[in-house]
PDB file of N, CA and C in Angstrom:
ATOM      1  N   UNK A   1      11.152 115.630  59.190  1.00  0.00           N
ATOM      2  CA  UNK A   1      10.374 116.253  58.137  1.00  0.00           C
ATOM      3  C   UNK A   1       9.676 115.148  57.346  1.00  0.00           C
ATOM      4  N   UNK A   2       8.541 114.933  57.433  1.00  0.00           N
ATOM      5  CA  UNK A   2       7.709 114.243  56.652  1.00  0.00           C
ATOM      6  C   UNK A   2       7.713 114.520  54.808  1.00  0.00           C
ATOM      7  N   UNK A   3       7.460 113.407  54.295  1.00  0.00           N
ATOM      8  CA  UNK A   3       7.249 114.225  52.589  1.00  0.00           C
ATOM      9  C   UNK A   3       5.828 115.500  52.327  1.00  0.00           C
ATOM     10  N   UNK A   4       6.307 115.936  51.611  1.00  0.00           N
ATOM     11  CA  UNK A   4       5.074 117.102  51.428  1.00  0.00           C
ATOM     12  C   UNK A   4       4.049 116.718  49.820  1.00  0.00           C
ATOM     13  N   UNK A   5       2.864 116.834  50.367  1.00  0.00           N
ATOM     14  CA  UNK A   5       2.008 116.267  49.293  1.00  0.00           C
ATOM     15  C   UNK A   5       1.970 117.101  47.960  1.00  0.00           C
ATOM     16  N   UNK A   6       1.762 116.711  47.075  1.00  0.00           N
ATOM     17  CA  UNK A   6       1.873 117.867  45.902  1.00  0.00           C
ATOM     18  C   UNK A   6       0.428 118.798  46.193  1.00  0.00           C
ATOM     19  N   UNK A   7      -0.687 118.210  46.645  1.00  0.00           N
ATOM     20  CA  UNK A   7      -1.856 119.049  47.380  1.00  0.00           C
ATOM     21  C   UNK A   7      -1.050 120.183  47.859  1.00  0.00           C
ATOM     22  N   UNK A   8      -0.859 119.759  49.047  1.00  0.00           N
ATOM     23  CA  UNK A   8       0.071 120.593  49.200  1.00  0.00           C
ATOM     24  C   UNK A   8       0.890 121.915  49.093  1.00  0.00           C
ATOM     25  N   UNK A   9       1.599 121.349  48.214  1.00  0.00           N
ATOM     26  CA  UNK A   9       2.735 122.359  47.133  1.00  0.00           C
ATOM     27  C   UNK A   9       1.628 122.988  46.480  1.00  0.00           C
ATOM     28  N   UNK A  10       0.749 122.246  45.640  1.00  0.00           N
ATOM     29  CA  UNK A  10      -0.285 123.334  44.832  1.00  0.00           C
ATOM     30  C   UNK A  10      -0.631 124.586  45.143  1.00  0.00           C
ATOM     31  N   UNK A  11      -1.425 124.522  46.658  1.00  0.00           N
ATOM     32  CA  UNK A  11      -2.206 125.250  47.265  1.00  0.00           C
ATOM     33  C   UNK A  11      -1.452 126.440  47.856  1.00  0.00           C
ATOM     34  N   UNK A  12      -0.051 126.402  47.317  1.00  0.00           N
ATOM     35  CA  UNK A  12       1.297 127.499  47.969  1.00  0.00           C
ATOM     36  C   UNK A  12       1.617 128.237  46.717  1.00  0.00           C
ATOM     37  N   UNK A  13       0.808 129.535  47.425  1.00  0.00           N
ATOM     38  CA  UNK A  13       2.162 130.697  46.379  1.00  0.00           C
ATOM     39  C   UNK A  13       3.301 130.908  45.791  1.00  0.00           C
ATOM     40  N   UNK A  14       3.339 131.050  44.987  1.00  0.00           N
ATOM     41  CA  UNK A  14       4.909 130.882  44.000  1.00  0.00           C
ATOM     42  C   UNK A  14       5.772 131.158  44.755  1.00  0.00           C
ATOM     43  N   UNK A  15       5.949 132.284  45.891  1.00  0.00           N
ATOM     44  CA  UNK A  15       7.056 132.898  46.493  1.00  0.00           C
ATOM     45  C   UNK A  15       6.777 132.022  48.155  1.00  0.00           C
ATOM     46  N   UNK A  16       5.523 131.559  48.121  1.00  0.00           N
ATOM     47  CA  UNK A  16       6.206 130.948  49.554  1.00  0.00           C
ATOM     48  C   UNK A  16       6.927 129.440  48.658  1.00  0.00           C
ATOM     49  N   UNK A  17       6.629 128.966  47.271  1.00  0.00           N
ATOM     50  CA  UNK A  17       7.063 127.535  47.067  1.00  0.00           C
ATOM     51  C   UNK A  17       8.741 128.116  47.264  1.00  0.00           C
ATOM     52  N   UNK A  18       9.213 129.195  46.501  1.00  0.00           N
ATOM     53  CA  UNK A  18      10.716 129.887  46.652  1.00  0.00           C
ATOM     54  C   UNK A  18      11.314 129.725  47.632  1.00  0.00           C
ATOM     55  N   UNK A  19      10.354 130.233  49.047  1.00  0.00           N
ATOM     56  CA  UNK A  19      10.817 130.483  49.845  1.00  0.00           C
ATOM     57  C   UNK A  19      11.098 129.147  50.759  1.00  0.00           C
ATOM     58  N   UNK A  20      10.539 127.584  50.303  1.00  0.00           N
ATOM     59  CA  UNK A  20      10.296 127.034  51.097  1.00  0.00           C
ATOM     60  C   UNK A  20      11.632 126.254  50.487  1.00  0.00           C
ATOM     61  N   UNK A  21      11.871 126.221  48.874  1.00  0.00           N
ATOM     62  CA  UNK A  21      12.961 125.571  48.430  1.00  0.00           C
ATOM     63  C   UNK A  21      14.163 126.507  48.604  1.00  0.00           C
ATOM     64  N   UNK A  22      14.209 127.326  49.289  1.00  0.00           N
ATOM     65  CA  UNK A  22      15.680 128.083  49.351  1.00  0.00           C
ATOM     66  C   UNK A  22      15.619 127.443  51.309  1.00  0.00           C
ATOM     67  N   UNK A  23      14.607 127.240  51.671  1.00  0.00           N
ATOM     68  CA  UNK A  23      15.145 126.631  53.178  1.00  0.00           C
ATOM     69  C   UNK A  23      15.286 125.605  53.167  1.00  0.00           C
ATOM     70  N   UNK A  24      14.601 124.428  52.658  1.00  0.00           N
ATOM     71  CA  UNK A  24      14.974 123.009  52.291  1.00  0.00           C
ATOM     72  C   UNK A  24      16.701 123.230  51.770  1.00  0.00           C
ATOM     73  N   UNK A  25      17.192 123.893  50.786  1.00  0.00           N
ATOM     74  CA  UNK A  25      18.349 123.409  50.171  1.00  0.00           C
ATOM     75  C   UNK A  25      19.549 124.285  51.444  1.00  0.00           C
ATOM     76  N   UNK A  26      18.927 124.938  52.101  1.00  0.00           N
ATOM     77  CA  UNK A  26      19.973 125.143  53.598  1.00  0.00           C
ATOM     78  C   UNK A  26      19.979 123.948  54.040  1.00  0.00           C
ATOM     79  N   UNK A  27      18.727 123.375  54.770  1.00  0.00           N
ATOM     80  CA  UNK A  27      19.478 122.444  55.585  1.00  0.00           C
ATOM     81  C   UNK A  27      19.456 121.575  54.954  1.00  0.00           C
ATOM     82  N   UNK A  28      19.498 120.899  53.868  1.00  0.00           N
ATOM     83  CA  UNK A  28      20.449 120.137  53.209  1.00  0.00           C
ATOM     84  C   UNK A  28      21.722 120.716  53.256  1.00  0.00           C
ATOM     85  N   UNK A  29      21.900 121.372  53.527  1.00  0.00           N
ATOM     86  CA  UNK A  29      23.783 121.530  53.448  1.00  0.00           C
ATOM     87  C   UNK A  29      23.921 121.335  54.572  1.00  0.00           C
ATOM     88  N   UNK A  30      23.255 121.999  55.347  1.00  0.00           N
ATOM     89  CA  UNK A  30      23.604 121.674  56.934  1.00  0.00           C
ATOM     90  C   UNK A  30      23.747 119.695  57.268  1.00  0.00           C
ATOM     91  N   UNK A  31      22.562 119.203  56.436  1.00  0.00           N
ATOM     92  CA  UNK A  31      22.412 117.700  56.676  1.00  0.00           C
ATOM     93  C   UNK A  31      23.926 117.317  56.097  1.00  0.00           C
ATOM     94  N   UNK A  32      24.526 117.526  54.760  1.00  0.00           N
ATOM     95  CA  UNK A  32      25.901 117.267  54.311  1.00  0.00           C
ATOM     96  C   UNK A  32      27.120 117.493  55.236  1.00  0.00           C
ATOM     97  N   UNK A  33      26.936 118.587  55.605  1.00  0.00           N
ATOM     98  CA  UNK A  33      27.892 118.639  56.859  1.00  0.00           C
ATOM     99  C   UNK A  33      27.670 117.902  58.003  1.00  0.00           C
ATOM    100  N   UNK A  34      26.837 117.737  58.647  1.00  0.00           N
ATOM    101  CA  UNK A  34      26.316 116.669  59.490  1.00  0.00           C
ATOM    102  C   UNK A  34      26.829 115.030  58.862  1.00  0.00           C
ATOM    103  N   UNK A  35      26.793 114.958  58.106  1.00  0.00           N
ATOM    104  CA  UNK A  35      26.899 113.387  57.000  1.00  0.00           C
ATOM    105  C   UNK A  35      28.819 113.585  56.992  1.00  0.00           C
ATOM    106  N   UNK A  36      29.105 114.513  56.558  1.00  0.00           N
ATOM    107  CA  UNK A  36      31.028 114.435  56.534  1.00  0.00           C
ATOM    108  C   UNK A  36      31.061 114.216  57.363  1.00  0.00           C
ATOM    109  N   UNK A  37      31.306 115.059  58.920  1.00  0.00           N
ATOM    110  CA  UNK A  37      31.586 114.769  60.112  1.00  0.00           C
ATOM    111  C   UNK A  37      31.169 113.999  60.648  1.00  0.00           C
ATOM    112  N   UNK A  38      30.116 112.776  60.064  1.00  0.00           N
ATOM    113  CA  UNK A  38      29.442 111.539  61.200  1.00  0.00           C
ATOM    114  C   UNK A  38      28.305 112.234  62.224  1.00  0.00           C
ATOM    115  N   UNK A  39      27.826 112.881  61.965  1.00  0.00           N
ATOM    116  CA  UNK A  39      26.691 113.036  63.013  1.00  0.00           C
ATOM    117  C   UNK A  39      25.196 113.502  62.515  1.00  0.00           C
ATOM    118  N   UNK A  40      25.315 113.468  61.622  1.00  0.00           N
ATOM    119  CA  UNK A  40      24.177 112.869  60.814  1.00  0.00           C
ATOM    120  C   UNK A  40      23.285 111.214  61.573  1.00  0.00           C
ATOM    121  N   UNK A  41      22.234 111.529  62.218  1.00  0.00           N
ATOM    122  CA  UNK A  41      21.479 110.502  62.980  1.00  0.00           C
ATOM    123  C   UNK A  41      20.459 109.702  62.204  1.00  0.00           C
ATOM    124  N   UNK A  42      19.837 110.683  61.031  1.00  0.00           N
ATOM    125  CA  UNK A  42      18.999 110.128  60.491  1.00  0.00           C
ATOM    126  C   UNK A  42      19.194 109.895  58.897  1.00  0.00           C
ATOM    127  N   UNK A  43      19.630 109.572  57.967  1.00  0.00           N
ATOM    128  CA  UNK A  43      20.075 109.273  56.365  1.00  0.00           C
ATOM    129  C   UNK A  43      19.048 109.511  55.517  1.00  0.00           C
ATOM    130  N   UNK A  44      17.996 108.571  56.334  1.00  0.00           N
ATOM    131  CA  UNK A  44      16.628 108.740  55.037  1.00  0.00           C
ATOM    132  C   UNK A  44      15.740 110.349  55.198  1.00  0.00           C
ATOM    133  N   UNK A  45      16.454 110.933  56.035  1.00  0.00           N
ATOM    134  CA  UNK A  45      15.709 112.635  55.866  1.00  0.00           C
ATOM    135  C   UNK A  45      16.761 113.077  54.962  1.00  0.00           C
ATOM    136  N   UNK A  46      17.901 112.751  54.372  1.00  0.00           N
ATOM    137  CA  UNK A  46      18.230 113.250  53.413  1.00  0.00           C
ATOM    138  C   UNK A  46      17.556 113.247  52.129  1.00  0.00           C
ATOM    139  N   UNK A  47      17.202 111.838  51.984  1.00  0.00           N
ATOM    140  CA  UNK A  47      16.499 111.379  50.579  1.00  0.00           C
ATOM    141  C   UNK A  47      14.937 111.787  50.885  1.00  0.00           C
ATOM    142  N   UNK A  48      14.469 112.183  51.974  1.00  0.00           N
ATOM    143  CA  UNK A  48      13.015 112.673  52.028  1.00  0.00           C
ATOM    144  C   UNK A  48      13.084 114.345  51.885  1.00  0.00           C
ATOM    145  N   UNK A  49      13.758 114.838  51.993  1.00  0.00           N
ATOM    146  CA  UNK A  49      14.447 116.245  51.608  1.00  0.00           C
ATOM    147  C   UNK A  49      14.471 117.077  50.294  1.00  0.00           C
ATOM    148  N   UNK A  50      14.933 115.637  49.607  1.00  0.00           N
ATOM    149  CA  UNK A  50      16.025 115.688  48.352  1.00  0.00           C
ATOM    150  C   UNK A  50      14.770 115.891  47.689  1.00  0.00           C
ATOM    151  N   UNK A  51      13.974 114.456  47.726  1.00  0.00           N
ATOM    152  CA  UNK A  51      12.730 114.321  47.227  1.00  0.00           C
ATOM    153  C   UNK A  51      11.517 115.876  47.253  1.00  0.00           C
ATOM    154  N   UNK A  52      10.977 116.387  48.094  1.00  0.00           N
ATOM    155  CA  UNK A  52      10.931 116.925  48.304  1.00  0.00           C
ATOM    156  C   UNK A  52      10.770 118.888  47.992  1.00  0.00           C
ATOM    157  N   UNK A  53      12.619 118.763  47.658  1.00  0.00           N
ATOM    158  CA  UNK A  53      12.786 120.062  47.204  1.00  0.00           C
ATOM    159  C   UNK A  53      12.456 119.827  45.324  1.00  0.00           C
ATOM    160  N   UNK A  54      12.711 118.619  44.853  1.00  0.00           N
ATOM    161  CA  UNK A  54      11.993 118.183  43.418  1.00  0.00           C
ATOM    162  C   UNK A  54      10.883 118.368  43.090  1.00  0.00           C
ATOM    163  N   UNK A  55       9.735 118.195  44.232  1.00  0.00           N
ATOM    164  CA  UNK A  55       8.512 118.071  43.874  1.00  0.00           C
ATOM    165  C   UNK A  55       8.265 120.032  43.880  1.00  0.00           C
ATOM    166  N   UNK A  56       9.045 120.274  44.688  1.00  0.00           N
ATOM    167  CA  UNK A  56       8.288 121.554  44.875  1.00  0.00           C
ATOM    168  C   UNK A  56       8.955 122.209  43.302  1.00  0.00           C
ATOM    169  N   UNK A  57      10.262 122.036  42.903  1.00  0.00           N
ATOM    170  CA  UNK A  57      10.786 122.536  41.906  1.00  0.00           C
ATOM    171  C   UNK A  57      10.344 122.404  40.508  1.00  0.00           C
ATOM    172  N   UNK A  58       9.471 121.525  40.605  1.00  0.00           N
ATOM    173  CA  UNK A  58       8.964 120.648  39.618  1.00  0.00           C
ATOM    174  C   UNK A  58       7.625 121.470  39.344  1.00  0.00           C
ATOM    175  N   UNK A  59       6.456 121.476  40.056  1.00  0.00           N
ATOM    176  CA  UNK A  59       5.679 122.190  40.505  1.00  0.00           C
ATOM    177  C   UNK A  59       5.062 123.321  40.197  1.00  0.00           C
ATOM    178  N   UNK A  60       6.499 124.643  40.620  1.00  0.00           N
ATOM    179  CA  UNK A  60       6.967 125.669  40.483  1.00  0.00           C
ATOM    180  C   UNK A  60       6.705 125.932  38.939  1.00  0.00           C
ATOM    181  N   UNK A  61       7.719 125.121  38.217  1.00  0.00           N
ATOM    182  CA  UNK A  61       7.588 125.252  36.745  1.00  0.00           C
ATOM    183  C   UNK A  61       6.861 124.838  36.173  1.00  0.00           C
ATOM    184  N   UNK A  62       5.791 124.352  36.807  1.00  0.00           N
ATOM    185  CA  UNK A  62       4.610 123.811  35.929  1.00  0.00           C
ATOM    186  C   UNK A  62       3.604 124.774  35.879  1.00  0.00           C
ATOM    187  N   UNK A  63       3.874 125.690  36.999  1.00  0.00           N
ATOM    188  CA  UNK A  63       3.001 126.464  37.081  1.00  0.00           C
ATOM    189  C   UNK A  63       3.699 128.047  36.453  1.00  0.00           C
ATOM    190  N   UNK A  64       4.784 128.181  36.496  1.00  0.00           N
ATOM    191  CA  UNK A  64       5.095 129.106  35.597  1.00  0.00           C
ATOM    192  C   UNK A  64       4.882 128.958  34.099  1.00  0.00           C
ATOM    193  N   UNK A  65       5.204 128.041  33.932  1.00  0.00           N
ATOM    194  CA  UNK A  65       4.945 127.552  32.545  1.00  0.00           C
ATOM    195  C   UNK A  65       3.147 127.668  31.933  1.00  0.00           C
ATOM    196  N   UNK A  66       2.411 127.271  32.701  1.00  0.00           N
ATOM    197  CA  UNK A  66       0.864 127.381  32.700  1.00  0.00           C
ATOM    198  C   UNK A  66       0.757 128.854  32.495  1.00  0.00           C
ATOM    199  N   UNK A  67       1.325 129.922  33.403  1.00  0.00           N
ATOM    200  CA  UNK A  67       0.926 130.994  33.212  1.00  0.00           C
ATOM    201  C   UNK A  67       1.428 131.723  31.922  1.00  0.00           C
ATOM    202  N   UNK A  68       2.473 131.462  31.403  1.00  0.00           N
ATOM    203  CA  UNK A  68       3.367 131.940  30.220  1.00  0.00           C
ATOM    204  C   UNK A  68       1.816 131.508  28.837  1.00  0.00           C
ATOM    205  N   UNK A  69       1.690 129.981  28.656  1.00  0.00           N
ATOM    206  CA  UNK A  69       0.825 129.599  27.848  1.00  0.00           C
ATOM    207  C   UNK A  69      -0.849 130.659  27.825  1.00  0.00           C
ATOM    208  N   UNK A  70      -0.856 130.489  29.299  1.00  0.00           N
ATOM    209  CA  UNK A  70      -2.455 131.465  29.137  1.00  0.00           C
ATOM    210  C   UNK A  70      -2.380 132.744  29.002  1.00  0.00           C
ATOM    211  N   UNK A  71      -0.933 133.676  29.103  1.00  0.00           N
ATOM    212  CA  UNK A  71      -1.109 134.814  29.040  1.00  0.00           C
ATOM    213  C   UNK A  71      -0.484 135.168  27.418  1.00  0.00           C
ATOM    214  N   UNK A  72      -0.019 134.162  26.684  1.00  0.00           N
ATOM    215  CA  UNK A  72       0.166 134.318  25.376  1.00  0.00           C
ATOM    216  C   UNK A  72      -0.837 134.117  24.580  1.00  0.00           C
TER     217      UNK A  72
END
């Protein structure tokens, strides 16, 4: 999984950004379990992951937040 550009993230609907951070934080668990048991192959797709599900979370609320301000 490559990093995802905030371009990107922008240009994504609130419910696909949802939908994309409720599958990122699966297989992060899946990657954790992979990491206990040793078979975890790759480490830095954890931290490109991690990263990642931040930007989109981050994002998310910037843009909820935008809409709260303009509709008040």
């Amino acid at each position: 999984m490559k990093a995802m550009k905030v371009e990107e993230i922008r240009k994504m609907a609130a419910e696909e950004i949802r939908t994309k951070i409720a599958e990122s934080r699966d297989e992060m668990r899946i990657f954790r379990f992979q990491q206990v048991t040793g078979q975890l192959t790759d480490p830095s797709r954890m931290r490109t992951l991690r990263r990642n599900i931040a930007r989109m979370v981050t994002i998310l609320r910037e843009t909820e937040e935008r809409a709260v301000v303009e509709g008040a």
